[in-house]
Protein backbone atom coordinates (compact mmCIF):
# COMPACT_ATOMS: atom_id res chain seq x y z
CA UNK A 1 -37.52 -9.89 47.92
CA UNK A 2 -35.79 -8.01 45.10
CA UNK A 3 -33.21 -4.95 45.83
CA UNK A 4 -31.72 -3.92 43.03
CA UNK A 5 -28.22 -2.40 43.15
CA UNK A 6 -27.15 -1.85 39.44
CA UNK A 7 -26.93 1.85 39.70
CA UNK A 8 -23.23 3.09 39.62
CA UNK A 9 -21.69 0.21 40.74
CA UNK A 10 -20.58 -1.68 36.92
CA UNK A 11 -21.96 -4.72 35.25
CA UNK A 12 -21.24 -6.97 37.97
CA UNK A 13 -23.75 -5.83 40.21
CA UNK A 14 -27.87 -5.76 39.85
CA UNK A 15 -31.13 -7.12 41.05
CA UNK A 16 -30.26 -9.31 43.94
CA UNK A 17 -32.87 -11.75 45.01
CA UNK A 18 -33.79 -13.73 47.96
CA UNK A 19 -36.67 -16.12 48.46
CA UNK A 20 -38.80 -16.51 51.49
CA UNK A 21 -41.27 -19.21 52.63
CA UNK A 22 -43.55 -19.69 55.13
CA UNK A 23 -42.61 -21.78 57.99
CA UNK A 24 -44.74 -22.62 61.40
CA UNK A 25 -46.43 -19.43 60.19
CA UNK A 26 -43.54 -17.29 59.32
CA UNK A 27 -41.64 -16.11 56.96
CA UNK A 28 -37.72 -17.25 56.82
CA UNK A 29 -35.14 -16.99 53.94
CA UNK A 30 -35.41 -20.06 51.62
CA UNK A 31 -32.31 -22.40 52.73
CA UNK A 32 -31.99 -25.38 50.71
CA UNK A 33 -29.44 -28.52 51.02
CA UNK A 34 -25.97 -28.05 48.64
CA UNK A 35 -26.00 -31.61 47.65
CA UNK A 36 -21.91 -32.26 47.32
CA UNK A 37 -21.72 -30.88 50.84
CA UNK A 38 -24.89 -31.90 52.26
CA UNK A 39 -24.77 -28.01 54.23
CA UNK A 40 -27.52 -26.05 54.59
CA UNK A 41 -27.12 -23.23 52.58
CA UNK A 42 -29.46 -19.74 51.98
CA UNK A 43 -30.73 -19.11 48.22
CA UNK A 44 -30.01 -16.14 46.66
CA UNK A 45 -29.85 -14.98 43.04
CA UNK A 46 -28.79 -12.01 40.92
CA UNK A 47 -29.49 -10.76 37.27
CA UNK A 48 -26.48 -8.98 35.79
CA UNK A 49 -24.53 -8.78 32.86
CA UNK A 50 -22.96 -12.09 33.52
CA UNK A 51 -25.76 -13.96 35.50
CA UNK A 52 -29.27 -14.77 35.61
CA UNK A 53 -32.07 -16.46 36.83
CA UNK A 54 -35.82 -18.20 35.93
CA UNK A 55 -38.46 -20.01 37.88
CA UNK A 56 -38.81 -23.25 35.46
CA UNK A 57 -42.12 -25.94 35.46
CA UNK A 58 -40.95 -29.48 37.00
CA UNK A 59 -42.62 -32.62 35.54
CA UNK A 60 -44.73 -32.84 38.82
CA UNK A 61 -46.23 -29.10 38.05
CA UNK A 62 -44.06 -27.49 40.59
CA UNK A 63 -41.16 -24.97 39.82
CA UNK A 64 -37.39 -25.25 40.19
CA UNK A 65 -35.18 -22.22 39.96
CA UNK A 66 -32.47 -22.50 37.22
CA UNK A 67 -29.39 -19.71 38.62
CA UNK A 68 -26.14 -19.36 35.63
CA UNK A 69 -23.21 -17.41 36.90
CA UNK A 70 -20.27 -16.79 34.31
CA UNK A 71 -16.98 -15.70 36.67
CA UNK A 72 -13.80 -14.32 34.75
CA UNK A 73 -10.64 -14.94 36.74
CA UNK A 74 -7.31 -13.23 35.99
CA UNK A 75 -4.11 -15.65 35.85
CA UNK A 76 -1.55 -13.02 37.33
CA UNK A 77 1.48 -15.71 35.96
CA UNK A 78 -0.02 -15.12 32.20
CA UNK A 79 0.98 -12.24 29.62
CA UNK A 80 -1.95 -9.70 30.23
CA UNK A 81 -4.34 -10.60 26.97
CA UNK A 82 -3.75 -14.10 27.83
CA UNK A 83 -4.42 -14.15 31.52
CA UNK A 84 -8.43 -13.99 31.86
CA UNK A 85 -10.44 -17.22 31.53
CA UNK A 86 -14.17 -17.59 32.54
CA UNK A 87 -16.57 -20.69 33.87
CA UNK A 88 -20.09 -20.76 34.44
CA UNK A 89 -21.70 -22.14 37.10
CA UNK A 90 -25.09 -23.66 36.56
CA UNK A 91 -26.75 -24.30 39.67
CA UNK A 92 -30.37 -25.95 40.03
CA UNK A 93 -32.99 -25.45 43.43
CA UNK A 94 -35.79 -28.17 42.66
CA UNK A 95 -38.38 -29.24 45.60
CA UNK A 96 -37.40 -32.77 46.45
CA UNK A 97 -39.20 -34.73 49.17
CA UNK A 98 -39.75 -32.67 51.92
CA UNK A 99 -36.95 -29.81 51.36
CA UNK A 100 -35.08 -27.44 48.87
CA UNK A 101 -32.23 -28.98 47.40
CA UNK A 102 -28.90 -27.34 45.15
CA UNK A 103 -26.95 -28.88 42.38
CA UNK A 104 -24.01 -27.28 41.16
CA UNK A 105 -21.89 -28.13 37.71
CA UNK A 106 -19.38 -25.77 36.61
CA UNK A 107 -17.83 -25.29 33.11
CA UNK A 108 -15.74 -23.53 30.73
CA UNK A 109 -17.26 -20.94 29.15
CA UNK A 110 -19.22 -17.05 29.85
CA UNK A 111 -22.70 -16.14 29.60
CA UNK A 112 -24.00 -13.18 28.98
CA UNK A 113 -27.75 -11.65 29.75
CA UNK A 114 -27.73 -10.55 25.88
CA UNK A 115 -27.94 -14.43 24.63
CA UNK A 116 -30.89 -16.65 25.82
CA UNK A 117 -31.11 -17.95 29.23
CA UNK A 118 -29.87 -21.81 28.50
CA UNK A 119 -32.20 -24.99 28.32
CA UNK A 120 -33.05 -26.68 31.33
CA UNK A 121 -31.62 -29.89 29.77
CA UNK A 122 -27.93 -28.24 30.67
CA UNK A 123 -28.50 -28.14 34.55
CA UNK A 124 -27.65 -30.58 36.56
């Protein structure tokens, strides 16, 4: 299910998505297993200026969903100019087994919907 919120509310905002499955013959929200934590947690991903998403093919024929998120933080101790940095988080939902799983890296760096989505070889 798609709702998109990008109207008046800036570039950080957009199409929000959440993924449902069927389960005992209904639908629930897609949870999936953060795999540094080992907690459940529910999948949801957004297209905006600074973040995106795909479905990609596994090796198996199956799909994964590949999620990038670039966050800019402010450093209030820095001169202003020199105070924002950015990372982006690349996170990966493949099928393993008999449940969703997440994997998470996060790096220096800001992406931004107007270059291409990156290669699947960068996720974790």
């Amino acid at each position: 299910m798609t709702v998109d919120n990008s109207i008046g509310f800036g570039s950080f905002t957009g199409p929000y998505t959440r993924f449902a499955e069927v389960t005992q013959g209904t639908l629930e929200w897609l949870r999936t297993i953060d795999a540094k934590t080992g907690k459940p947690v529910q999948v949801s991903v957004s297209s905006r200026l600074k973040s995106g998403w795909k479905l990609s093919p596994t090796a198996s024929g199956g799909k994964e969903i590949l999620e990038i998120t670039c966050i800019p933080r402010v450093d209030d101790s820095k001169p202003q100019g020199a105070d924002i940095t950015a990372s982006n988080t690349l996170t990966r939902y493949p099928f393993e087994g008999d449940r969703w799983q997440m994997y998470t890296r996060t790096g220096k760096g800001c992406w931004e919907n107007d270059i291409p989505f990156p290669t699947r070889a960068v996720f974790p």
